[in-house]
N, C-alpha and C. Protein backbone atom coordinates (compact mmCIF):
# COMPACT_ATOMS: atom_id res chain seq x y z
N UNK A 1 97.98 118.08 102.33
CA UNK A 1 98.58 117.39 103.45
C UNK A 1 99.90 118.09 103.77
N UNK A 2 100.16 118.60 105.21
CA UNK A 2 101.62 118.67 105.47
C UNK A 2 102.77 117.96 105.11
N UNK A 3 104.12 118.65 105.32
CA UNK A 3 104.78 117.84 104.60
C UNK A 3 105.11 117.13 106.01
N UNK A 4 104.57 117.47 107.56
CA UNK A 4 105.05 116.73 108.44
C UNK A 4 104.23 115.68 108.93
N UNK A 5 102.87 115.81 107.97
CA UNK A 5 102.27 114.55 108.13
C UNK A 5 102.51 113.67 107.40
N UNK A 6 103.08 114.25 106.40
CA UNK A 6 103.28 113.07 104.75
C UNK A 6 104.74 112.19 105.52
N UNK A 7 105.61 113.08 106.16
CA UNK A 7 106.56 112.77 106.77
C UNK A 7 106.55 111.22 107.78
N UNK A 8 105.86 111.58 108.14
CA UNK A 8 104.77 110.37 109.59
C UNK A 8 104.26 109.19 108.86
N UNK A 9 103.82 109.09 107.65
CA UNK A 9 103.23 108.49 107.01
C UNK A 9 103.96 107.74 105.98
N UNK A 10 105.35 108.33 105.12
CA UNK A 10 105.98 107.72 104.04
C UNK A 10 106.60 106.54 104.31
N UNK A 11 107.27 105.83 105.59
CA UNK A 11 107.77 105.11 105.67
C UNK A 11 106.52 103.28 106.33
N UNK A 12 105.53 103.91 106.79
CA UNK A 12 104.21 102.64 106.30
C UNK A 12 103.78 102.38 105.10
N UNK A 13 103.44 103.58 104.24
CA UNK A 13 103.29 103.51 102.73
C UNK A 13 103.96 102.62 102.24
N UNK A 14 105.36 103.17 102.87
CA UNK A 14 106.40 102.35 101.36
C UNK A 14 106.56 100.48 102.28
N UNK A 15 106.62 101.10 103.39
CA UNK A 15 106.26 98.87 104.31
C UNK A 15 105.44 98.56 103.20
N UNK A 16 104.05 99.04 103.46
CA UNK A 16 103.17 98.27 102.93
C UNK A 16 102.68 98.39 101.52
N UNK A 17 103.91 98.86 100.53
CA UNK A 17 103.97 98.99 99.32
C UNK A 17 103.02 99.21 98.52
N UNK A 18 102.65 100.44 99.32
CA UNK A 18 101.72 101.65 98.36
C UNK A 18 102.52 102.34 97.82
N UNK A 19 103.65 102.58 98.00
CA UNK A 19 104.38 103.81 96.97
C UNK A 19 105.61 102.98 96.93
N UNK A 20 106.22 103.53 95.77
CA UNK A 20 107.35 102.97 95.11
C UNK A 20 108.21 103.80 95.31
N UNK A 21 109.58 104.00 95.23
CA UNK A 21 110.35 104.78 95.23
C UNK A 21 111.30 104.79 93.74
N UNK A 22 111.21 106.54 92.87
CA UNK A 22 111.80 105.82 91.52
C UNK A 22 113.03 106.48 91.47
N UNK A 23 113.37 107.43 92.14
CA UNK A 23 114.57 108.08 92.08
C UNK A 23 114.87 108.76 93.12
N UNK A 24 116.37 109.32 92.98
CA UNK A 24 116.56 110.58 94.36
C UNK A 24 117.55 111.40 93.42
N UNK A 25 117.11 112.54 93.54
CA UNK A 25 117.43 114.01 92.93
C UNK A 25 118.08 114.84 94.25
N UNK A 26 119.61 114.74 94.29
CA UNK A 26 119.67 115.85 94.50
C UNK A 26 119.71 114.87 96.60
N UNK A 27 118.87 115.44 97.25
CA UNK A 27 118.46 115.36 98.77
C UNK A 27 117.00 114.97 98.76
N UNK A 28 116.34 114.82 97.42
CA UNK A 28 114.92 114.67 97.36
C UNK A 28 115.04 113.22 96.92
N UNK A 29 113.88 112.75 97.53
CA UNK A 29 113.55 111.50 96.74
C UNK A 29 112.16 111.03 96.46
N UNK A 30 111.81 111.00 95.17
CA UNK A 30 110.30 110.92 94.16
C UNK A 30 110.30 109.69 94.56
N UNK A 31 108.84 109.58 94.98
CA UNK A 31 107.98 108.33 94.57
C UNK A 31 107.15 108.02 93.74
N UNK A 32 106.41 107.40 93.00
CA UNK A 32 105.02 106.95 92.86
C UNK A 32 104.24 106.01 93.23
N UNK A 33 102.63 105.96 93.08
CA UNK A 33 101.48 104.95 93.36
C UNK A 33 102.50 103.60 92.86
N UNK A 34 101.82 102.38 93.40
CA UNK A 34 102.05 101.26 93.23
C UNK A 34 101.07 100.74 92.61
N UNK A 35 100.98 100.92 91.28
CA UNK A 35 99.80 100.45 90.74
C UNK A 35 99.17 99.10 90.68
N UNK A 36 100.16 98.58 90.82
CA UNK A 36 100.41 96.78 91.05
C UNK A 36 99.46 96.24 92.49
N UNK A 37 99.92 96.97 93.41
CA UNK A 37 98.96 96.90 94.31
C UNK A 37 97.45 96.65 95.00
N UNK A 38 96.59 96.10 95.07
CA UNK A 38 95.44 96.01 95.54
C UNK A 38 94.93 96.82 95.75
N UNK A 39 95.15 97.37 97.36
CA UNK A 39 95.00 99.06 97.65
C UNK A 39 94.90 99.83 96.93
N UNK A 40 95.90 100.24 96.16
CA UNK A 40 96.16 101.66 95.61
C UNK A 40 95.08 101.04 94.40
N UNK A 41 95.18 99.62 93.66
CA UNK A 41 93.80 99.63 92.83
C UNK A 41 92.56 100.29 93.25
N UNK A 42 91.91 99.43 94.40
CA UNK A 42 90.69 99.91 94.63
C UNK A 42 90.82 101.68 95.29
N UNK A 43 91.62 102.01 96.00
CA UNK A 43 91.34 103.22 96.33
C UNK A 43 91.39 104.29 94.62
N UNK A 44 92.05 103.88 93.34
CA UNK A 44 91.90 104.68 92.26
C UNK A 44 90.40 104.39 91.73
N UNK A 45 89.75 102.98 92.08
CA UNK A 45 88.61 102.77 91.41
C UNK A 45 87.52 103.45 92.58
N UNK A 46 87.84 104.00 93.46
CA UNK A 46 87.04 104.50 94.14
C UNK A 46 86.63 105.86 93.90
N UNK A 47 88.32 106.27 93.64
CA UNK A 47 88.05 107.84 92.67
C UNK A 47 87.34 107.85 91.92
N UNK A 48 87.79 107.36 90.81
CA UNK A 48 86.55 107.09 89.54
C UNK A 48 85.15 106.70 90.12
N UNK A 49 84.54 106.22 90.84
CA UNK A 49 83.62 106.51 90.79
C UNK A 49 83.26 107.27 91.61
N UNK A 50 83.63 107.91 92.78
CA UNK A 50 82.99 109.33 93.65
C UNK A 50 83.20 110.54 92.47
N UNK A 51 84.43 110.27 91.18
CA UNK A 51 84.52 111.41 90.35
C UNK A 51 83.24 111.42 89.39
N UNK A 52 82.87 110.20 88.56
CA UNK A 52 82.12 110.36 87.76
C UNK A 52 80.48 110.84 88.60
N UNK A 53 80.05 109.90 89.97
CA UNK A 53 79.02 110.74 90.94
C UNK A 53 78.84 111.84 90.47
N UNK A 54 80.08 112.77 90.81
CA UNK A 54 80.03 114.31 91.10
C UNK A 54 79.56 114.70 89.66
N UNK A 55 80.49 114.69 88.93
CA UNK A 55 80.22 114.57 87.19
C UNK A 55 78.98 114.64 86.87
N UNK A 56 77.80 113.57 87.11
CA UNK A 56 76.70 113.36 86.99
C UNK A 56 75.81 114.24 87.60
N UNK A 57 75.85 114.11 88.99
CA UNK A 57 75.47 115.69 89.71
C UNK A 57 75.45 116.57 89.46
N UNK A 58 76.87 117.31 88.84
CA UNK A 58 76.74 118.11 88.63
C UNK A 58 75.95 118.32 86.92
N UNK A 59 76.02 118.18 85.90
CA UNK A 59 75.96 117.89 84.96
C UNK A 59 73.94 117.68 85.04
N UNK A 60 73.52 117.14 85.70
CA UNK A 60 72.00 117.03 86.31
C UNK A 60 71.23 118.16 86.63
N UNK A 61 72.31 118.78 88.00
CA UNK A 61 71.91 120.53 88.12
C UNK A 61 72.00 121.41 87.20
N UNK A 62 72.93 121.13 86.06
CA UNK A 62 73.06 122.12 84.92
C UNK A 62 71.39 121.87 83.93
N UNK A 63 71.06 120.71 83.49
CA UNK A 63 70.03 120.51 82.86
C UNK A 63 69.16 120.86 83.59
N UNK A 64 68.56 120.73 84.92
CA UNK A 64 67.46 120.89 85.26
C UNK A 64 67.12 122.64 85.77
């Protein structure tokens, strides 16, 4: 992702408290996931499973 789309985007994130803000370094300032969150739950449990899918897939084509 650009940093001028991430740009466009950081200040709804953090409204709607998908990202946290944990520090500022400097002129920079780190965020992370809101794990607490709903959202950011299901969108990680979504990873996990489109990751393990692939996993399996792939792992399928290797045996066969």
């Amino acid at each position: 992702m650009s940093y001028n789309s991430l740009k466009s985007f950081i200040d709804d994130f953090l409204k709607n408290k998908f990202l946290i803000k944990t520090r500022k370094i400097g002129k920079s300032d780190y965020y992370k996931l809101n794990t607490e969150n709903l959202f950011v739950k299901n969108l990680i449990r979504l990873d996990w499973i489109l990751s393990k899918g692939y996993i399996l897939k792939e792992n399928q084509a290797i045996i066969a």
